[in-house]
PDB file of N, CA and C in Angstrom:
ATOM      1  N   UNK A   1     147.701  17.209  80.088  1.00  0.00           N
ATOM      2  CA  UNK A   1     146.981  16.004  80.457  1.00  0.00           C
ATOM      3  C   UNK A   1     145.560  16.345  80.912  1.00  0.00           C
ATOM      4  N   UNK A   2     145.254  17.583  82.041  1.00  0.00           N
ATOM      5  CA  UNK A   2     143.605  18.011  82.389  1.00  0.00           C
ATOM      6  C   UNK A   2     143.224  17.724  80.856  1.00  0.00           C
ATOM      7  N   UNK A   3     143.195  18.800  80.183  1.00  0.00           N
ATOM      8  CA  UNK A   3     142.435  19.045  78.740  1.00  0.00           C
ATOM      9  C   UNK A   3     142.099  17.788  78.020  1.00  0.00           C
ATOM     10  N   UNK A   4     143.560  16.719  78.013  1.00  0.00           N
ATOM     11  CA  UNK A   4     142.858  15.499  77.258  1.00  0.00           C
ATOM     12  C   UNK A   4     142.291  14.646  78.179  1.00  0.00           C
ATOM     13  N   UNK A   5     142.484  14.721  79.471  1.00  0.00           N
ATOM     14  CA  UNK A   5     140.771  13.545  79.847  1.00  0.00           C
ATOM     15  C   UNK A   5     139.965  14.648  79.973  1.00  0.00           C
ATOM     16  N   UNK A   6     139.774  16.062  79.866  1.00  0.00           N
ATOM     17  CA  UNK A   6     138.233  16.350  79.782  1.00  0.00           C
ATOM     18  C   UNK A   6     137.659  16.832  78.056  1.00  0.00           C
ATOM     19  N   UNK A   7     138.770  16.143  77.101  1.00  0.00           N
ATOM     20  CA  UNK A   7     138.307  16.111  76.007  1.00  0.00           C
ATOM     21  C   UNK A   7     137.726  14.776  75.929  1.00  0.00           C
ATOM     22  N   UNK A   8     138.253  14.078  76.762  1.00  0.00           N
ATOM     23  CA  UNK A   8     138.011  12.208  76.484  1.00  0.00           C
ATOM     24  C   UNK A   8     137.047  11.533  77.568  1.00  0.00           C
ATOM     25  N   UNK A   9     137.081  12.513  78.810  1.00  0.00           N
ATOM     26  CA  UNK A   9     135.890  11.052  79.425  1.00  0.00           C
ATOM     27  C   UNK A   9     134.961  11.060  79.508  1.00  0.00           C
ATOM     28  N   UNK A  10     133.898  11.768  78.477  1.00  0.00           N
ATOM     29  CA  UNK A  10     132.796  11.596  77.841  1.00  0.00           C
ATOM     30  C   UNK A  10     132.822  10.068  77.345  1.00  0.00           C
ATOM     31  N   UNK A  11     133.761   9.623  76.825  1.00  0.00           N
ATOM     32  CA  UNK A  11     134.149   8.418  75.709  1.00  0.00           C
ATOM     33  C   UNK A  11     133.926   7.151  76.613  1.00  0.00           C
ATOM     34  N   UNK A  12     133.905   7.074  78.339  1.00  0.00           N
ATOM     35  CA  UNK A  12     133.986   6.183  79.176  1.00  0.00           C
ATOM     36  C   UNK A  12     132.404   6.500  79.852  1.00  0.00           C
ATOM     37  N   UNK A  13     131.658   5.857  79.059  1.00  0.00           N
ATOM     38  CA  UNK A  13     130.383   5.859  79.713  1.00  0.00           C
ATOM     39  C   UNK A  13     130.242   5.007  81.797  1.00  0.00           C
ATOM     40  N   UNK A  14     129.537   5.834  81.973  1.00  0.00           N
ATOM     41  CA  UNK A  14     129.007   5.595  83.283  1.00  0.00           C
ATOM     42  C   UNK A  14     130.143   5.444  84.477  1.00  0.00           C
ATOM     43  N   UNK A  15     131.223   6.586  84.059  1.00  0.00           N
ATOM     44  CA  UNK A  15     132.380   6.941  84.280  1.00  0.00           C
ATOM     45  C   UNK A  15     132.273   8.867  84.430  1.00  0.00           C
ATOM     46  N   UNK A  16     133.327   8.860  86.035  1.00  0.00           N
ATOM     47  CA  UNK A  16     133.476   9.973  85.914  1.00  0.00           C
ATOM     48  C   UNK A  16     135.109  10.036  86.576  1.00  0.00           C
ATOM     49  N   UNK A  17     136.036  11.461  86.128  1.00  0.00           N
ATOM     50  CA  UNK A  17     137.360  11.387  86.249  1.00  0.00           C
ATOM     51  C   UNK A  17     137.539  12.673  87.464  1.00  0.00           C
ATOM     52  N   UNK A  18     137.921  12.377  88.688  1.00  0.00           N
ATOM     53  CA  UNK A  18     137.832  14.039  89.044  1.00  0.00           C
ATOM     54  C   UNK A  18     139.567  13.941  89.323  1.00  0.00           C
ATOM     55  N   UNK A  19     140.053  15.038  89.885  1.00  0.00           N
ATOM     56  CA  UNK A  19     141.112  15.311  90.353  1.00  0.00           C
ATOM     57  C   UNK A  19     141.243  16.029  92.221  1.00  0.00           C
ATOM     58  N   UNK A  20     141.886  14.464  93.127  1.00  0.00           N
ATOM     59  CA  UNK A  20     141.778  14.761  94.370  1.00  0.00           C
ATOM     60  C   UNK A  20     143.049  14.263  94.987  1.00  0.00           C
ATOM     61  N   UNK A  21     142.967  14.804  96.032  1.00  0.00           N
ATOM     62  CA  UNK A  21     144.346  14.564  97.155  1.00  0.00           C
ATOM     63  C   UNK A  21     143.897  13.311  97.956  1.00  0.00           C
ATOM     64  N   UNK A  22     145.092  12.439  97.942  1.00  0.00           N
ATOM     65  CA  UNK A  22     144.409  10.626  98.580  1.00  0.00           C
ATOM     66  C   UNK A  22     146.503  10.969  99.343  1.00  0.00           C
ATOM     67  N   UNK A  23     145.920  10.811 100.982  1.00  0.00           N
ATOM     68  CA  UNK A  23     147.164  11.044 101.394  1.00  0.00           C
ATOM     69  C   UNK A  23     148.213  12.368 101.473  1.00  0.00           C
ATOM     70  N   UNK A  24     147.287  13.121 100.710  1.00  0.00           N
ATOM     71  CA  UNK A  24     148.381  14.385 100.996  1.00  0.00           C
ATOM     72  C   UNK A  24     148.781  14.803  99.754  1.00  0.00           C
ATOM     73  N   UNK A  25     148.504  13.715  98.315  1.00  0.00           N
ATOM     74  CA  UNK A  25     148.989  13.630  97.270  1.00  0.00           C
ATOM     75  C   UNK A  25     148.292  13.553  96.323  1.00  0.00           C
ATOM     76  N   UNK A  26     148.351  14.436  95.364  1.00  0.00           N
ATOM     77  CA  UNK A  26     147.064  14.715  94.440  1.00  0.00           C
ATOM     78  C   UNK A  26     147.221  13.360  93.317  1.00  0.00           C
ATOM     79  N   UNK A  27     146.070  13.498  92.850  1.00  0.00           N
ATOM     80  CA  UNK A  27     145.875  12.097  91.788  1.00  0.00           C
ATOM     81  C   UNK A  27     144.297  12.196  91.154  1.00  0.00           C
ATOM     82  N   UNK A  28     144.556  11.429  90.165  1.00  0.00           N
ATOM     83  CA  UNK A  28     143.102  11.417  89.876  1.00  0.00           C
ATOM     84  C   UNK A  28     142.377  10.343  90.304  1.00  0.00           C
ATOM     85  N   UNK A  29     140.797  10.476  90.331  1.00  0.00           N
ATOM     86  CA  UNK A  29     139.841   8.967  90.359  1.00  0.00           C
ATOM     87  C   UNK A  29     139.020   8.852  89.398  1.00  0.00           C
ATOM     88  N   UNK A  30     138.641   7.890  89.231  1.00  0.00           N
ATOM     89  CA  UNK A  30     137.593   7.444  88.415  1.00  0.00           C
ATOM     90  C   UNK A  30     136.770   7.044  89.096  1.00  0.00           C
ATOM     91  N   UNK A  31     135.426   7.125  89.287  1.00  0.00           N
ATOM     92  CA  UNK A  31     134.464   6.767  90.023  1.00  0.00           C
ATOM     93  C   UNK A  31     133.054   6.948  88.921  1.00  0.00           C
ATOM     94  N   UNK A  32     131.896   5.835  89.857  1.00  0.00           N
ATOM     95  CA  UNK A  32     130.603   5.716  89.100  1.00  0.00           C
ATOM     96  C   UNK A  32     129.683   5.842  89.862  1.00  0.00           C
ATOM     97  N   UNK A  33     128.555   6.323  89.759  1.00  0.00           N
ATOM     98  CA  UNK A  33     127.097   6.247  90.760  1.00  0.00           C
ATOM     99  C   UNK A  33     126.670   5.041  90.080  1.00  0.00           C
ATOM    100  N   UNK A  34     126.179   4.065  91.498  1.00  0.00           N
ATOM    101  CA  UNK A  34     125.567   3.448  91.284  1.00  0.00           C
ATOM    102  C   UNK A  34     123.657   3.626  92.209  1.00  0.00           C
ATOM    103  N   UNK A  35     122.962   3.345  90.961  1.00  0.00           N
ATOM    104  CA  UNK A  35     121.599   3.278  90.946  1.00  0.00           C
ATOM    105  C   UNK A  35     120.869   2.328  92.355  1.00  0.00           C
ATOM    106  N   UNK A  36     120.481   2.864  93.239  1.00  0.00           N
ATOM    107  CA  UNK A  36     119.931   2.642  94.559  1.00  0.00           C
ATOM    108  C   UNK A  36     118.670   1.770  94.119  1.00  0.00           C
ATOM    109  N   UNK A  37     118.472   1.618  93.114  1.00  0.00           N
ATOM    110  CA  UNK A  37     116.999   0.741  93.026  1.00  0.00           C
ATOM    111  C   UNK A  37     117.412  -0.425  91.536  1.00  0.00           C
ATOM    112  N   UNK A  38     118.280  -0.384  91.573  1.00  0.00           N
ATOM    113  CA  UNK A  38     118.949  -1.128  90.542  1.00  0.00           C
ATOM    114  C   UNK A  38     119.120  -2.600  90.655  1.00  0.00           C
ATOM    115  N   UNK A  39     118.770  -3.747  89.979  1.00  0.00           N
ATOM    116  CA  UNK A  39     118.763  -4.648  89.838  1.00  0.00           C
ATOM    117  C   UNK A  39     120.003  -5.256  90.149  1.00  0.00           C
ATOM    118  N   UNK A  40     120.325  -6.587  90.660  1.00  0.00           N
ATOM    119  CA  UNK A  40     121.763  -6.856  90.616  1.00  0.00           C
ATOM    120  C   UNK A  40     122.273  -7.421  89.497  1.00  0.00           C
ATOM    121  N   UNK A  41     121.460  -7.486  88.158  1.00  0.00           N
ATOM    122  CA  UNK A  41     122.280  -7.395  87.220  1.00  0.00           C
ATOM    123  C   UNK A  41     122.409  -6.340  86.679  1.00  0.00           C
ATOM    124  N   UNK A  42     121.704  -5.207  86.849  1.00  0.00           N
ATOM    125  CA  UNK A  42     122.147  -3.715  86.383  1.00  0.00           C
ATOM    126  C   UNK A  42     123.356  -3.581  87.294  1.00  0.00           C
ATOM    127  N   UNK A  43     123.358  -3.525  88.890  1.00  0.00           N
ATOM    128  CA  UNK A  43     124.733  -3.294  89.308  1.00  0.00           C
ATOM    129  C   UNK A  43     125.676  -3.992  88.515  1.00  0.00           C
ATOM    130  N   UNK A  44     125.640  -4.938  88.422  1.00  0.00           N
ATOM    131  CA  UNK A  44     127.163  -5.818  88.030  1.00  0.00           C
ATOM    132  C   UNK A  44     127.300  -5.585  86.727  1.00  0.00           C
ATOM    133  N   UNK A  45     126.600  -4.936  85.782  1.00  0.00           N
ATOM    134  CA  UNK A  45     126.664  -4.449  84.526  1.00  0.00           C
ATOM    135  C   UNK A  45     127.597  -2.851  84.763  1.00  0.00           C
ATOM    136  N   UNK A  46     127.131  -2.179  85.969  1.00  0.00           N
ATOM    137  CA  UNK A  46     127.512  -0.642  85.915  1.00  0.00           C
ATOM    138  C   UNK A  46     129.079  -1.182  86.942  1.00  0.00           C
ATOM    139  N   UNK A  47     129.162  -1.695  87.374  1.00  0.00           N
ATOM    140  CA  UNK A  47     130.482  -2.298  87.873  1.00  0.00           C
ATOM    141  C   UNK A  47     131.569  -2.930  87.050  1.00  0.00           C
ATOM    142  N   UNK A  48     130.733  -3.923  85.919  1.00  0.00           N
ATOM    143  CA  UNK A  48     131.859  -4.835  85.348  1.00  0.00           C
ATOM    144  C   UNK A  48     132.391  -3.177  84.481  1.00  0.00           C
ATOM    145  N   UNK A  49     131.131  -2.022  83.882  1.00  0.00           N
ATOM    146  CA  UNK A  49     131.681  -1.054  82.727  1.00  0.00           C
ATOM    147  C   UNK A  49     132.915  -0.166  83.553  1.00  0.00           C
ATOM    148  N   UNK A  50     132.397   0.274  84.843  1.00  0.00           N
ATOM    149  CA  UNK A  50     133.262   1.073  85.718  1.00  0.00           C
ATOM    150  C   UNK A  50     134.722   0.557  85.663  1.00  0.00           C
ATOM    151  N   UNK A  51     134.859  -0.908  85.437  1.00  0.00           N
ATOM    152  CA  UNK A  51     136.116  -1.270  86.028  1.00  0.00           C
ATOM    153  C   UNK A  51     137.057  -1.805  84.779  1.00  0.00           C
ATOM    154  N   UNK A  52     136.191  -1.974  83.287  1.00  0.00           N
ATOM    155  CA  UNK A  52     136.542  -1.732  81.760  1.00  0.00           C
ATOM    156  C   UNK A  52     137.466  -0.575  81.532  1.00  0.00           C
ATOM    157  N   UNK A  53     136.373   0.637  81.752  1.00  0.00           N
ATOM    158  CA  UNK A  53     136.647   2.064  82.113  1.00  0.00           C
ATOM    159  C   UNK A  53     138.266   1.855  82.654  1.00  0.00           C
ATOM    160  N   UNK A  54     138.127   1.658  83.911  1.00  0.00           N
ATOM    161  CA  UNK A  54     139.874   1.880  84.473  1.00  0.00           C
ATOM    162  C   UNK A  54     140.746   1.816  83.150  1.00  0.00           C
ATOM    163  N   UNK A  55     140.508   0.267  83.082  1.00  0.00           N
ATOM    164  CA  UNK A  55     141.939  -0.311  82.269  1.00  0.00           C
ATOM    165  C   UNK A  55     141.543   0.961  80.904  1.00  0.00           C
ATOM    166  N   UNK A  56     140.740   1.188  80.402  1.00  0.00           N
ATOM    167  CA  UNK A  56     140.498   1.602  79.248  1.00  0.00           C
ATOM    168  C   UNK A  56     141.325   2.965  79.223  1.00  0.00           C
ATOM    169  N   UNK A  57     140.866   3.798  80.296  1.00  0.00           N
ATOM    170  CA  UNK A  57     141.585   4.903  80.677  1.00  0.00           C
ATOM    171  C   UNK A  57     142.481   4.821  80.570  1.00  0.00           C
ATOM    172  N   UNK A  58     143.642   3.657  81.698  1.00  0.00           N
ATOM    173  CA  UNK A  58     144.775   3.789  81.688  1.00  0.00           C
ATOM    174  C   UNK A  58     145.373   3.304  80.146  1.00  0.00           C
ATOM    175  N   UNK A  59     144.925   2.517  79.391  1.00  0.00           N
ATOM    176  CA  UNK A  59     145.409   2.554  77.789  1.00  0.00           C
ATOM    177  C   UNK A  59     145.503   3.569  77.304  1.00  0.00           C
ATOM    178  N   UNK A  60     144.279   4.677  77.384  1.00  0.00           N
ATOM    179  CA  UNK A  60     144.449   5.443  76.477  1.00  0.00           C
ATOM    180  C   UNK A  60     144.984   6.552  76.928  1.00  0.00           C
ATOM    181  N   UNK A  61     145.289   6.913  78.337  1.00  0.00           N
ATOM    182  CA  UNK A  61     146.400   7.718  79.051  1.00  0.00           C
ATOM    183  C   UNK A  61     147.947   7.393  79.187  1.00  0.00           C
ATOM    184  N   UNK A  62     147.960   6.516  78.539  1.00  0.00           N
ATOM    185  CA  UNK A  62     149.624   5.710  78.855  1.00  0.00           C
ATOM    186  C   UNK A  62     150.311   6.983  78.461  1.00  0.00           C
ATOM    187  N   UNK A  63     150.233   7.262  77.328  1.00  0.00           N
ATOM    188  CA  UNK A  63     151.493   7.987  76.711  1.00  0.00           C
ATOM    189  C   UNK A  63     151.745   9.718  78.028  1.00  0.00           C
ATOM    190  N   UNK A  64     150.574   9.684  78.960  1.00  0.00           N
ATOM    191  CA  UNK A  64     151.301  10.562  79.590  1.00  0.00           C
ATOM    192  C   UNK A  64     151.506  10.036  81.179  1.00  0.00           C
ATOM    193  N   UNK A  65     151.318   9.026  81.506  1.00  0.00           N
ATOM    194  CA  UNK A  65     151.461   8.520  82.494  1.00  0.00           C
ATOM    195  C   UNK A  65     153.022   7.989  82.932  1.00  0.00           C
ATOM    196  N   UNK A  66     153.728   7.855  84.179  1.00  0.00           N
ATOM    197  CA  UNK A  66     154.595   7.841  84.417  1.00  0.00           C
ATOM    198  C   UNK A  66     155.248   6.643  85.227  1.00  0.00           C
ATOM    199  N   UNK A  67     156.078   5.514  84.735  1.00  0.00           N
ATOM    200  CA  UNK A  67     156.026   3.957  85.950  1.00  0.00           C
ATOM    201  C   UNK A  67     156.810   4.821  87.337  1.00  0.00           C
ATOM    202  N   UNK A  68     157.025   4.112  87.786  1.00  0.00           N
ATOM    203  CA  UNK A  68     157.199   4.442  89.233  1.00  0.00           C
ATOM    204  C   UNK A  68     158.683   4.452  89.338  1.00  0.00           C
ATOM    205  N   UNK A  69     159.168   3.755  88.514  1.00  0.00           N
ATOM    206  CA  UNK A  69     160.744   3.730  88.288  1.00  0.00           C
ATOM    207  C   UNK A  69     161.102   5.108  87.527  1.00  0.00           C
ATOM    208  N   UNK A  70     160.295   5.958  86.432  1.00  0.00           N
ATOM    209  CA  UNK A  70     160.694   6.945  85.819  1.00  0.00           C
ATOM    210  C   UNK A  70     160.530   8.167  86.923  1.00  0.00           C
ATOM    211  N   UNK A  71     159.684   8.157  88.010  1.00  0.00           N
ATOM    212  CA  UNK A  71     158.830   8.860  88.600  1.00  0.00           C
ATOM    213  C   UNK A  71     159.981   9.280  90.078  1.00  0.00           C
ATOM    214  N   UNK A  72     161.008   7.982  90.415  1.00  0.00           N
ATOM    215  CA  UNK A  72     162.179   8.416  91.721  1.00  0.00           C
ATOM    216  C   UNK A  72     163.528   9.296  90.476  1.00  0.00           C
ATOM    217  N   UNK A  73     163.431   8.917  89.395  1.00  0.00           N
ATOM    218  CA  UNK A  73     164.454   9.770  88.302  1.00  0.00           C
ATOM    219  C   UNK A  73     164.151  11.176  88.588  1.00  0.00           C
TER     220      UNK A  73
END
């Protein structure tokens, strides 16, 4: 799974994927810089893509991702 999002999140512009501990428990994030002199329709442009991004990710990560019901198995 590392190898294919750092073959793939080039593909999620103004998107970045790291891998961190939230709670004690590792996971990944997706996160974006946003531009300090940026218009508020540039923000809400780099916000509405950031949050495309998620869902987009999680589509195209499904096949290794795990529901929460497979995950107490």
């Amino acid at each position: 799974f590392n190898a294919h999002v750092l073959r793939t999140h080039k593909l999620l512009p103004l998107s970045t994927i790291s891998l961190d501990s939230i709670g004690g428990v590792p996971g990944y994030t997706m996160f974006g810089a946003l531009d300090t002199h940026a218009t508020l329709a540039s923000l809400m442009f780099e916000i509405e893509t950031l949050a495309e991004n998620v869902i987009s990710a999680t589509e195209a990560y499904r096949p290794f991702l795990r529901t929460a019901t497979r995950r107490k198995a």
